[in-house]
N, C-alpha and C. Protein backbone atom coordinates (compact mmCIF):
# COMPACT_ATOMS: atom_id res chain seq x y z
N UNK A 1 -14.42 -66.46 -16.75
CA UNK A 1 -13.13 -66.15 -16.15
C UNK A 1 -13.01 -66.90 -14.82
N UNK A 2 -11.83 -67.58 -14.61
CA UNK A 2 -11.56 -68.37 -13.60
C UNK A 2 -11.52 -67.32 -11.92
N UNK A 3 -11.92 -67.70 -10.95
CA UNK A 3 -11.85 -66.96 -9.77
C UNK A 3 -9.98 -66.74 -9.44
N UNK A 4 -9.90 -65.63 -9.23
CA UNK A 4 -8.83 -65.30 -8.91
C UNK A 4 -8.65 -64.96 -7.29
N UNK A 5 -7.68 -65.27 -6.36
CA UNK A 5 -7.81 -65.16 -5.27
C UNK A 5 -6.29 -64.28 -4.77
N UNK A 6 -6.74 -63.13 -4.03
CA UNK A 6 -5.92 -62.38 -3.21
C UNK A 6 -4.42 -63.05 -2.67
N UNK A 7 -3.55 -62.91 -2.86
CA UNK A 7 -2.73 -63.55 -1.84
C UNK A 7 -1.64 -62.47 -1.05
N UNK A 8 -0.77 -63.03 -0.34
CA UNK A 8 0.23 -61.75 0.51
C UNK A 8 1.47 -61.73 -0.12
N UNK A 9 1.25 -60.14 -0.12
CA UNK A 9 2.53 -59.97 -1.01
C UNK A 9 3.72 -60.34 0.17
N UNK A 10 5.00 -61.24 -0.04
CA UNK A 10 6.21 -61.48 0.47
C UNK A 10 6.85 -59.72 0.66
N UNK A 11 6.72 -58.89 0.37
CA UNK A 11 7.73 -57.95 0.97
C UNK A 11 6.99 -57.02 2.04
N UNK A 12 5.46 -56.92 2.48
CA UNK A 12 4.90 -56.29 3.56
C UNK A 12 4.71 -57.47 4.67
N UNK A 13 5.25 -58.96 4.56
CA UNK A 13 5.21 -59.86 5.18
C UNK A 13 5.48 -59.98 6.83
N UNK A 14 6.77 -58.80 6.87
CA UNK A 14 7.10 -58.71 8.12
C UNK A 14 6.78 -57.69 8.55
N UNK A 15 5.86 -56.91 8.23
CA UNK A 15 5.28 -55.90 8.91
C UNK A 15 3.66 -56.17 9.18
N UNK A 16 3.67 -57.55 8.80
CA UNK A 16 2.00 -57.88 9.95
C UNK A 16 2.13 -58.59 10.52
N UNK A 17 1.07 -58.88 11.21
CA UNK A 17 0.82 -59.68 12.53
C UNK A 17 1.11 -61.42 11.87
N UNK A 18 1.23 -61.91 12.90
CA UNK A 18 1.76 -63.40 12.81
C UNK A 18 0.64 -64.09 11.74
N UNK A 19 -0.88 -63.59 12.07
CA UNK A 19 -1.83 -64.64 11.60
C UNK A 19 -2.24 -64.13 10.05
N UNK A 20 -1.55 -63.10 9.89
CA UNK A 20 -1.81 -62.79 8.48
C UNK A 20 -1.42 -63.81 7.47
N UNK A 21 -0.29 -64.16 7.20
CA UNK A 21 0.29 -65.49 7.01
C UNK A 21 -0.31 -66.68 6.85
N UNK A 22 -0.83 -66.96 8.01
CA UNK A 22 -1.58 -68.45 7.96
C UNK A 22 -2.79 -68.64 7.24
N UNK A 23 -3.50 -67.22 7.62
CA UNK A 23 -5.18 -66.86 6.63
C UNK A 23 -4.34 -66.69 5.42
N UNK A 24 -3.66 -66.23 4.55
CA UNK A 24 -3.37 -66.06 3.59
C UNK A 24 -3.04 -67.07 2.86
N UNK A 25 -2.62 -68.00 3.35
CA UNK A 25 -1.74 -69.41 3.01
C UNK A 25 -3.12 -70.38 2.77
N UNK A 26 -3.81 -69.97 3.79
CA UNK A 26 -5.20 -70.98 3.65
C UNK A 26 -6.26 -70.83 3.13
N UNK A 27 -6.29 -69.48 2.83
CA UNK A 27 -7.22 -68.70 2.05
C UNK A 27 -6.52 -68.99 0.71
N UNK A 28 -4.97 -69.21 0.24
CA UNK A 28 -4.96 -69.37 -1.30
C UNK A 28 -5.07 -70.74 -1.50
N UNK A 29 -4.62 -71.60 -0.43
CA UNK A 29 -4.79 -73.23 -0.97
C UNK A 29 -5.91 -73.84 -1.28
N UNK A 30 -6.81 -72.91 -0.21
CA UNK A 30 -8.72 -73.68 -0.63
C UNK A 30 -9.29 -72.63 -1.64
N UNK A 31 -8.38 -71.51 -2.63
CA UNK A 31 -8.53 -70.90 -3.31
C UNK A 31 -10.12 -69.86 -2.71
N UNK A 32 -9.94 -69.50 -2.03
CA UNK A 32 -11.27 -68.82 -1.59
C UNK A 32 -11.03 -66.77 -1.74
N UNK A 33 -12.21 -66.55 -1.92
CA UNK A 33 -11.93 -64.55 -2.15
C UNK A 33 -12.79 -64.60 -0.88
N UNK A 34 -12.08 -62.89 -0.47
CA UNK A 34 -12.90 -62.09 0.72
C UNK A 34 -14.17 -62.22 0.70
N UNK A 35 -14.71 -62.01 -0.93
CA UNK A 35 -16.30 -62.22 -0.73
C UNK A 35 -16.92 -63.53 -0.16
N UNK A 36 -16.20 -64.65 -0.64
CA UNK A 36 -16.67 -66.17 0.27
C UNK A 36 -16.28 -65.81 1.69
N UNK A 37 -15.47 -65.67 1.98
CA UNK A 37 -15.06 -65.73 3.35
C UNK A 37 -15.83 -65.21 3.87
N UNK A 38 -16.32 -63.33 3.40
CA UNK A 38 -17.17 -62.48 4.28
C UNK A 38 -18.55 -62.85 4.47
N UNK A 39 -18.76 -63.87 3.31
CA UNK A 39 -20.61 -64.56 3.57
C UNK A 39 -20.59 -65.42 4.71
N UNK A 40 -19.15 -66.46 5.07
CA UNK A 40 -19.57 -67.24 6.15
C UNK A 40 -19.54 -66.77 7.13
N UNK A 41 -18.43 -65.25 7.32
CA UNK A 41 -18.39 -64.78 8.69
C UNK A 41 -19.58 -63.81 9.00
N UNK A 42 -20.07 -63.30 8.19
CA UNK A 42 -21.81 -62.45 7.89
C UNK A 42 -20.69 -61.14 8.36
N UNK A 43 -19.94 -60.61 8.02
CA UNK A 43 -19.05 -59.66 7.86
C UNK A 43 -18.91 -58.75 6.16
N UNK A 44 -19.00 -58.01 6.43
CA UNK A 44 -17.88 -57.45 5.04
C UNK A 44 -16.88 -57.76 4.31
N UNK A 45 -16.70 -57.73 2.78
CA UNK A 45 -15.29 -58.15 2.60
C UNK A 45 -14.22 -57.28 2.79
N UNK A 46 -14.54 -55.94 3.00
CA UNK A 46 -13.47 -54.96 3.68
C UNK A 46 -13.24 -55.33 4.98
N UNK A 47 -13.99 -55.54 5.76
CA UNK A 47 -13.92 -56.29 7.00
C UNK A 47 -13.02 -56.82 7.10
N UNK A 48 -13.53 -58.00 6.23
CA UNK A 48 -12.68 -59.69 6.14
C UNK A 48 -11.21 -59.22 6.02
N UNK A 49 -10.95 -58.65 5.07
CA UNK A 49 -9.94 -58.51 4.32
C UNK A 49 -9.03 -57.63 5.33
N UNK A 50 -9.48 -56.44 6.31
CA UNK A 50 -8.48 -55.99 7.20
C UNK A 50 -8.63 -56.34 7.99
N UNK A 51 -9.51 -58.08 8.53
CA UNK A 51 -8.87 -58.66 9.59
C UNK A 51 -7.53 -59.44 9.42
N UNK A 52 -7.84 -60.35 8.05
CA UNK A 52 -6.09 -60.69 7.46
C UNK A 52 -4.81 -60.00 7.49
N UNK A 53 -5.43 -58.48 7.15
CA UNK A 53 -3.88 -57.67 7.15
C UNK A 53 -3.88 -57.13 8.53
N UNK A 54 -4.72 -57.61 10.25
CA UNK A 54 -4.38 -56.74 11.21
C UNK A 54 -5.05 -55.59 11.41
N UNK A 55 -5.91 -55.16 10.35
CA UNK A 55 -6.34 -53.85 10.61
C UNK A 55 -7.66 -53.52 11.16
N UNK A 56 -8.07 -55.06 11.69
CA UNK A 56 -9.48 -54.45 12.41
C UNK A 56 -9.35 -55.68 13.40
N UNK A 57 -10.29 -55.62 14.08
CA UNK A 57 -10.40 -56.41 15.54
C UNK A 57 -11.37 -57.26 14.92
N UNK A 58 -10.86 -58.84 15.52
CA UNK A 58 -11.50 -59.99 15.40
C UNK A 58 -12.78 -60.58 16.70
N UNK A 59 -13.57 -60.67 16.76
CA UNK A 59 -14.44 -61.35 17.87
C UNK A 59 -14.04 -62.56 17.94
N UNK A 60 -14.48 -63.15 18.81
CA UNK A 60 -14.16 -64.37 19.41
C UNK A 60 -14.77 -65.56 18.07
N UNK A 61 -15.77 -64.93 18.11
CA UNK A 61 -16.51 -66.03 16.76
C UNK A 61 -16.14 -65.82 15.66
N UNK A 62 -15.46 -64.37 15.16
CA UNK A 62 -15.28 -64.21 13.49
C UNK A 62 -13.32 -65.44 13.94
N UNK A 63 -12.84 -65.46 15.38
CA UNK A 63 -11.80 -66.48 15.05
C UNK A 63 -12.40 -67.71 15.21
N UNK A 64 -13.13 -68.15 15.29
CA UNK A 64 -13.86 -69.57 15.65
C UNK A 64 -14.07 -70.07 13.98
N UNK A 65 -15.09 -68.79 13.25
CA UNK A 65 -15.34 -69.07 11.92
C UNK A 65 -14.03 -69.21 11.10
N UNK A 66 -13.08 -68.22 11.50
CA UNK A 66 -11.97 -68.40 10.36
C UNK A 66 -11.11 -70.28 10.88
N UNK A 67 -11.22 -70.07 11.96
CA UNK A 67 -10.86 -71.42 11.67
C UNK A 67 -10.85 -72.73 11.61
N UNK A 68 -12.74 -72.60 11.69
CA UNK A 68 -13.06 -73.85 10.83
C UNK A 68 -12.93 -74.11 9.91
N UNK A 69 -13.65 -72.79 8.85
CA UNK A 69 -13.70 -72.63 7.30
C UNK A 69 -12.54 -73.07 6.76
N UNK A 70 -11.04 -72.26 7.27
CA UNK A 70 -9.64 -72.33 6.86
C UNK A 70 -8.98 -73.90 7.30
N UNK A 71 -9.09 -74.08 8.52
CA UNK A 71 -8.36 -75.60 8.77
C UNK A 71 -6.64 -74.46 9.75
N UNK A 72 -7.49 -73.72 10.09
CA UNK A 72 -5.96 -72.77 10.88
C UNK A 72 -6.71 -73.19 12.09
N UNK A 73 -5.40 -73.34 12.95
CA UNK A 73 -5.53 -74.24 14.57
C UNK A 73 -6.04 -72.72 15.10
N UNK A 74 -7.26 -72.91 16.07
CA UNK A 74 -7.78 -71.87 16.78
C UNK A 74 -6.97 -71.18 17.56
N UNK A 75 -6.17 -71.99 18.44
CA UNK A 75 -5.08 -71.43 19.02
C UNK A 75 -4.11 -70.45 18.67
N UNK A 76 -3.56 -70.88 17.56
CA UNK A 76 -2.99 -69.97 16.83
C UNK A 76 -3.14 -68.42 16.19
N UNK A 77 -4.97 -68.56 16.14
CA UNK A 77 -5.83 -67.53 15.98
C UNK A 77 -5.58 -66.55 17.13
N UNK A 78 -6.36 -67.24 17.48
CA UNK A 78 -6.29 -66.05 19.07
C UNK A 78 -5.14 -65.57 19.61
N UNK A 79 -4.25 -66.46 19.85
CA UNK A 79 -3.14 -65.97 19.78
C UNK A 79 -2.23 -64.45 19.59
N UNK A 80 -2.89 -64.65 18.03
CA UNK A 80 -2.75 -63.19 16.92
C UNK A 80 -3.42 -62.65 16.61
N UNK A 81 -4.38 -63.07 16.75
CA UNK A 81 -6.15 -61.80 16.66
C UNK A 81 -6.95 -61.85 17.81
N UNK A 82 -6.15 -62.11 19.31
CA UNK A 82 -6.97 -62.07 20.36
C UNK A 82 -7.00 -60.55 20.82
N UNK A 83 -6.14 -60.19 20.60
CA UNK A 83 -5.80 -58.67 21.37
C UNK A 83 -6.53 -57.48 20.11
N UNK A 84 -5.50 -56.04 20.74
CA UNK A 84 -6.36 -55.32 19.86
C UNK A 84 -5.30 -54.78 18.98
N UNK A 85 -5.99 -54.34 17.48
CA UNK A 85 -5.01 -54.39 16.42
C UNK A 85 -4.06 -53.06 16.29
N UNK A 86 -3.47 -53.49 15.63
CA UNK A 86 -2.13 -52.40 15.60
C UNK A 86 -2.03 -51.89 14.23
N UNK A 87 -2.85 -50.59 13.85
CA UNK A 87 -3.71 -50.24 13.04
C UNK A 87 -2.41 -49.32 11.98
N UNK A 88 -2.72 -49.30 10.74
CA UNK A 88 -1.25 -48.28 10.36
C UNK A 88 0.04 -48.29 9.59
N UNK A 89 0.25 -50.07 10.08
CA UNK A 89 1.96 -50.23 10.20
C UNK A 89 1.82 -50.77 9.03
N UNK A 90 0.86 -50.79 7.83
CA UNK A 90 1.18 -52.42 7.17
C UNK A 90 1.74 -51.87 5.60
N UNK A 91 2.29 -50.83 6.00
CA UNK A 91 2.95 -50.22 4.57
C UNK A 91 3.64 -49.49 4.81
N UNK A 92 4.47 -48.38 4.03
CA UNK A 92 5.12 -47.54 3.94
C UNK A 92 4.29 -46.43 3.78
N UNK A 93 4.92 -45.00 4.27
CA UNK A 93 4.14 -43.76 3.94
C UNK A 93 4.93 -42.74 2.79
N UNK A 94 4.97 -41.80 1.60
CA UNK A 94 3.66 -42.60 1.25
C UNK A 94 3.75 -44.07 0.69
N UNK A 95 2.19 -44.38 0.39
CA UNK A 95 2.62 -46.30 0.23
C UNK A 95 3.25 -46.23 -1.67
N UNK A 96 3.59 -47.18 -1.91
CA UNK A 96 5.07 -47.49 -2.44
C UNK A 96 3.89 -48.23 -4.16
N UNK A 97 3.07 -49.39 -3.56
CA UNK A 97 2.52 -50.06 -4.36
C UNK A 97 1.53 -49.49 -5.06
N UNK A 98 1.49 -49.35 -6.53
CA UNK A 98 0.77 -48.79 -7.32
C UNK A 98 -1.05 -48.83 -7.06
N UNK A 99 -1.29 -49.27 -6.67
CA UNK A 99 -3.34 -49.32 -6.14
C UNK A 99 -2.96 -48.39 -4.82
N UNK A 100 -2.69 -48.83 -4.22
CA UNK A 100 -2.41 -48.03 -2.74
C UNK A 100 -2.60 -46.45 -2.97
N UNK A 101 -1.52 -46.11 -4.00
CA UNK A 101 -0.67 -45.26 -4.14
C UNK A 101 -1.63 -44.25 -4.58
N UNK A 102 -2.60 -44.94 -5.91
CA UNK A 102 -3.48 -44.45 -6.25
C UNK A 102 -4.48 -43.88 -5.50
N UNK A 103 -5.02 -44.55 -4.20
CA UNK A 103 -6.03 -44.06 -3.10
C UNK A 103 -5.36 -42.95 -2.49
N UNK A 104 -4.24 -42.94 -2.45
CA UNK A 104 -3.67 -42.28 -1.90
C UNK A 104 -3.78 -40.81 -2.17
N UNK A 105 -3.19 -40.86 -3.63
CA UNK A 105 -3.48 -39.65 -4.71
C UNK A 105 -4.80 -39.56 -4.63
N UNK A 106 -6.00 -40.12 -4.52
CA UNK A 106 -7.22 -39.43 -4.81
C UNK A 106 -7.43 -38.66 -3.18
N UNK A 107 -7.31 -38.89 -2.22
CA UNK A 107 -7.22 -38.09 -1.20
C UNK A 107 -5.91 -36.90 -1.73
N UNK A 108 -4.94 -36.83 -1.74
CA UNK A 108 -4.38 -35.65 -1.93
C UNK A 108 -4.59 -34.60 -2.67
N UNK A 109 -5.63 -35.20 -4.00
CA UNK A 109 -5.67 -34.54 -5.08
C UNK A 109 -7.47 -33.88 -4.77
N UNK A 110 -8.10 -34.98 -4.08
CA UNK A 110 -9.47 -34.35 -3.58
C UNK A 110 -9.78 -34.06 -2.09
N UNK A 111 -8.89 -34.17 -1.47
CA UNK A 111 -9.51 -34.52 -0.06
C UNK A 111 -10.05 -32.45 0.44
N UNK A 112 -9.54 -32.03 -0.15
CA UNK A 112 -10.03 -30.17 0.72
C UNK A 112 -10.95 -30.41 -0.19
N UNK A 113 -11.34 -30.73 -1.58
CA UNK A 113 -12.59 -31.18 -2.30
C UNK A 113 -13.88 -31.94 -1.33
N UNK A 114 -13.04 -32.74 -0.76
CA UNK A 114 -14.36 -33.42 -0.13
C UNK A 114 -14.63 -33.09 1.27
N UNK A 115 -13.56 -32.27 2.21
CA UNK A 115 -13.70 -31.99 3.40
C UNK A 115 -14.57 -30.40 3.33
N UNK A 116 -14.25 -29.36 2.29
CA UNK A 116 -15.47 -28.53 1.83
C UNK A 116 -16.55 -29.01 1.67
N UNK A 117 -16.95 -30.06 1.22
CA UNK A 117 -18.10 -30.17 0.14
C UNK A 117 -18.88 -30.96 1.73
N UNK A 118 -18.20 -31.98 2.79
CA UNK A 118 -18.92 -32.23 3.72
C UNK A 118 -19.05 -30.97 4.72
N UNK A 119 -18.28 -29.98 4.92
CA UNK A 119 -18.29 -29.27 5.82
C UNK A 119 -19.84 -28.17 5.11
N UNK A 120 -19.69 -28.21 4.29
CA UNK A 120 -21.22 -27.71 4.04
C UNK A 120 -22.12 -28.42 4.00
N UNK A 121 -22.26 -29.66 4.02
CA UNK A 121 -23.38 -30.46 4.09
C UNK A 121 -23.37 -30.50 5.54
N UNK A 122 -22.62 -31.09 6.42
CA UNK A 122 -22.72 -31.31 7.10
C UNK A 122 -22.21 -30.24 8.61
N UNK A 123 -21.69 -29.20 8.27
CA UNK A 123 -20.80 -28.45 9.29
C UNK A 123 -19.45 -28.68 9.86
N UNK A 124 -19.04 -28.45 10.76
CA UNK A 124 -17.71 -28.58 11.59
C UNK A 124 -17.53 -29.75 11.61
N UNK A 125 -16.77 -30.68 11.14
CA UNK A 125 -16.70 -31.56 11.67
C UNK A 125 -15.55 -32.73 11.03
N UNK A 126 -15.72 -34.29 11.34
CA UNK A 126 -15.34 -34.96 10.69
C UNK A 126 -15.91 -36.39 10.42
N UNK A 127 -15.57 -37.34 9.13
CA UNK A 127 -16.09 -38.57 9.23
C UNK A 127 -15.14 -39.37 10.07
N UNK A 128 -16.25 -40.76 10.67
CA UNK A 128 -15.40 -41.49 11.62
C UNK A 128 -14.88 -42.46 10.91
N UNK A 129 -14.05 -43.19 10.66
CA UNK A 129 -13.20 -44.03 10.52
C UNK A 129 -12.73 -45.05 11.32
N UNK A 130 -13.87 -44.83 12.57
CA UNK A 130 -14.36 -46.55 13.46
C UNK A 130 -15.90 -46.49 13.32
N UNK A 131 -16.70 -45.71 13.66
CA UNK A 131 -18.27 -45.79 12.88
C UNK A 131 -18.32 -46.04 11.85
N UNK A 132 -17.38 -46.62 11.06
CA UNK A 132 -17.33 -47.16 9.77
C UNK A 132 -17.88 -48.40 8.82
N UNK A 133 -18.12 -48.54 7.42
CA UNK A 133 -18.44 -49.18 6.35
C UNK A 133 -17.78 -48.61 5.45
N UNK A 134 -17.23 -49.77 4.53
CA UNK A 134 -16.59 -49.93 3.58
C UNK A 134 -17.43 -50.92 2.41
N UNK A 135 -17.39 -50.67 0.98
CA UNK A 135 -17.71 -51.81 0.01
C UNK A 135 -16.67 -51.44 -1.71
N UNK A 136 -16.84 -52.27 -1.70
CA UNK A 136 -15.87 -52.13 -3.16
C UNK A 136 -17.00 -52.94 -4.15
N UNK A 137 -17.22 -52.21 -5.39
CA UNK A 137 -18.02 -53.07 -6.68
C UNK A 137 -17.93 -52.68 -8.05
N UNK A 138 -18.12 -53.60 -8.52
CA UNK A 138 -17.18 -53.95 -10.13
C UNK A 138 -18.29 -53.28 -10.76
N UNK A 139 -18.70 -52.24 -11.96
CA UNK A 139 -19.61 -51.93 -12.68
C UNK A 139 -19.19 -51.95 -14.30
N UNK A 140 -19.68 -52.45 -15.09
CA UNK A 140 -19.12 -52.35 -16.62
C UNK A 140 -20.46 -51.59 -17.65
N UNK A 141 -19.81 -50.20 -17.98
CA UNK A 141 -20.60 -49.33 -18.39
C UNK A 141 -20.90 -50.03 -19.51
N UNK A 142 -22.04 -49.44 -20.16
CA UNK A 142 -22.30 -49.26 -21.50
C UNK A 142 -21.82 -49.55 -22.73
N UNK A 143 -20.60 -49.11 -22.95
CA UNK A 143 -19.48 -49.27 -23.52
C UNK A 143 -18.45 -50.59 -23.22
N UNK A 144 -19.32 -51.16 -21.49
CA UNK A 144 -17.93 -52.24 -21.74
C UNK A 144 -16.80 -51.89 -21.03
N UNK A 145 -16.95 -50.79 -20.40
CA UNK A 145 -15.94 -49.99 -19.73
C UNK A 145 -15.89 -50.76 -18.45
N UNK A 146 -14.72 -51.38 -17.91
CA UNK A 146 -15.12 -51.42 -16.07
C UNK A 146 -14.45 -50.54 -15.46
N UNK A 147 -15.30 -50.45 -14.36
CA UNK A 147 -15.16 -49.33 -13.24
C UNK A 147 -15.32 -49.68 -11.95
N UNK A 148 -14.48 -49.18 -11.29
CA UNK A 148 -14.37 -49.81 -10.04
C UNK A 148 -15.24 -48.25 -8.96
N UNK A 149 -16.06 -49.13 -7.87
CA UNK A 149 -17.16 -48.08 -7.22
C UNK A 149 -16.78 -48.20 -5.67
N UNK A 150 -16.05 -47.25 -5.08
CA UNK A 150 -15.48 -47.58 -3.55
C UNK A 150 -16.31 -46.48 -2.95
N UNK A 151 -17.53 -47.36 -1.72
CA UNK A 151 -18.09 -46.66 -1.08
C UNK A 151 -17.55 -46.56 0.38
N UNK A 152 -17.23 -45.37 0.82
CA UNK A 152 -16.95 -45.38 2.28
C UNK A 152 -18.20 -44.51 3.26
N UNK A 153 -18.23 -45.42 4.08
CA UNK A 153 -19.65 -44.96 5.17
C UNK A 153 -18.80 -44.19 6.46
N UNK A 154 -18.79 -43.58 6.55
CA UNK A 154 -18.37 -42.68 8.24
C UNK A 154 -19.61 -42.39 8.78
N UNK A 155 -19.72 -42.09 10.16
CA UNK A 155 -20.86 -41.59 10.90
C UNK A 155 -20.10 -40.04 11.11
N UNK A 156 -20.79 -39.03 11.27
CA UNK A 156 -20.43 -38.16 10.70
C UNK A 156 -19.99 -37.47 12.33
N UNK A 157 -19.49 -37.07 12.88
CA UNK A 157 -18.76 -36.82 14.26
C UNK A 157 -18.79 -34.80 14.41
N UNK A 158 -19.74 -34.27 14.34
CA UNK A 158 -19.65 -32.78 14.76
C UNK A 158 -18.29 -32.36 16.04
N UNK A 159 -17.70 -31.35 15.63
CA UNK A 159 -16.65 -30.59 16.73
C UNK A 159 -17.60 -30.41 17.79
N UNK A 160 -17.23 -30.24 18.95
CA UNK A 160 -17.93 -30.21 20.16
C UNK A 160 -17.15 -28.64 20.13
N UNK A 161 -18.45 -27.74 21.05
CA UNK A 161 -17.58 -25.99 20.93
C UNK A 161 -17.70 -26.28 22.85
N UNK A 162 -16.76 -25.65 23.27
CA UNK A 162 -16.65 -25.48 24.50
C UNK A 162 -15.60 -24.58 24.78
C-alpha cells in the first residue's frame, strides 16, 4: 500500500495559525507522514502533528528542523510558532468531523467510567494534559481485524486539601 499523507482540511483553514498552511503544503508536496517528520525532529507524531495544527509549542530547534526538512523560510516559522499557542480554537464544539466526533463520544460515553476507575486507583484528583504523552498504533488481530490503539500518558496531579 502506497504511503498516504495527512493533509489540511480547507474548511478549519481559517481557524489556525498562519504556519499551519505552509507545513501542510510542504509536508504534502515532499509527500512526508507525522511519523517521518517526528523521527527527524526526535519528537512524537502527536507532537508533530499538534505543532502543525497550533496546538503545542514549538522550540527554537523543532522550527529550525521543520524548516530545513520542509524548504519553509525560517522566518516565516517563527513568526507563527515563535510565541505561545492558542490551544482549543481549531474546531467547532461539539466537533462536527466524523473521527473527532468519535473521540469525542468515547469521552462522553466513558469519561465518569474512567474518572471513577482513576479516582480509585489513584484518589482525588486529575490527569495532566501538559505532563503529557500521546501515541497512536495500528494493530491487525488475528482475524485480520485492524484496530486502532490510542495511548494517552497524563502525570497524575492529586487535589491539594487546604
Amino acid at each position: 500500500m502506497a504511503t498516504r499523507v495527512a493533509t489540511l482540511d480547507s474548511s478549519i483553514v481559517d481557524r489556525l495559525p498562519a504556519h499551519s498552511k505552509l507545513l501542510f503544503d510542504a509536508k504534502a508536496s515532499q509527500k512526508l507522514t507525522f511519523e517521518a517528520i517526528a523521527k527527524v525532529l526526535g519528537r512524537g507524531e502527536v507532537a508533530v502533528a499538534a505543532l502543525f495544527y497550533g496546538q503545542a509549542e514549538a522550540s527554537q530547534e523543532d522550527i529550525e528542523k521543520l524548516s530545513d526538512l520542509l524548504g519553509v523560510p525560517k522566518a516565516s516559522l517563527e513568526a507563527s510558532m515563535g510565541g505561545f499557542p492558542d490551544r482549543g480554537r481549531s474546531g467547532p464544539m461539539p466537533p462536527v468531523e466524523p473521527l473527532i466526533y468519535r473521540l469525542y463520544e468515547v469521552v462522553q460515553n466513558y469519561g465518569y467510567a474512567f474518572k471513577a476507575i482513576m479516582n480509585e486507583k489513584f484518589g482525588d484528583g486529575i490527569m495532566s494534559a501538559i505532563a503529557f504523552s500521546s501515541k497512536v498504533e495500528k494493530e491487525v488481530d488475528g482475524d485480520g481485524v485492524t484496530w486502532v490503539n490510542i495511548t494517552l500518558r497524563g502525570k497524575w496531579l492529586p487535589y491539594s486539601r487546604f
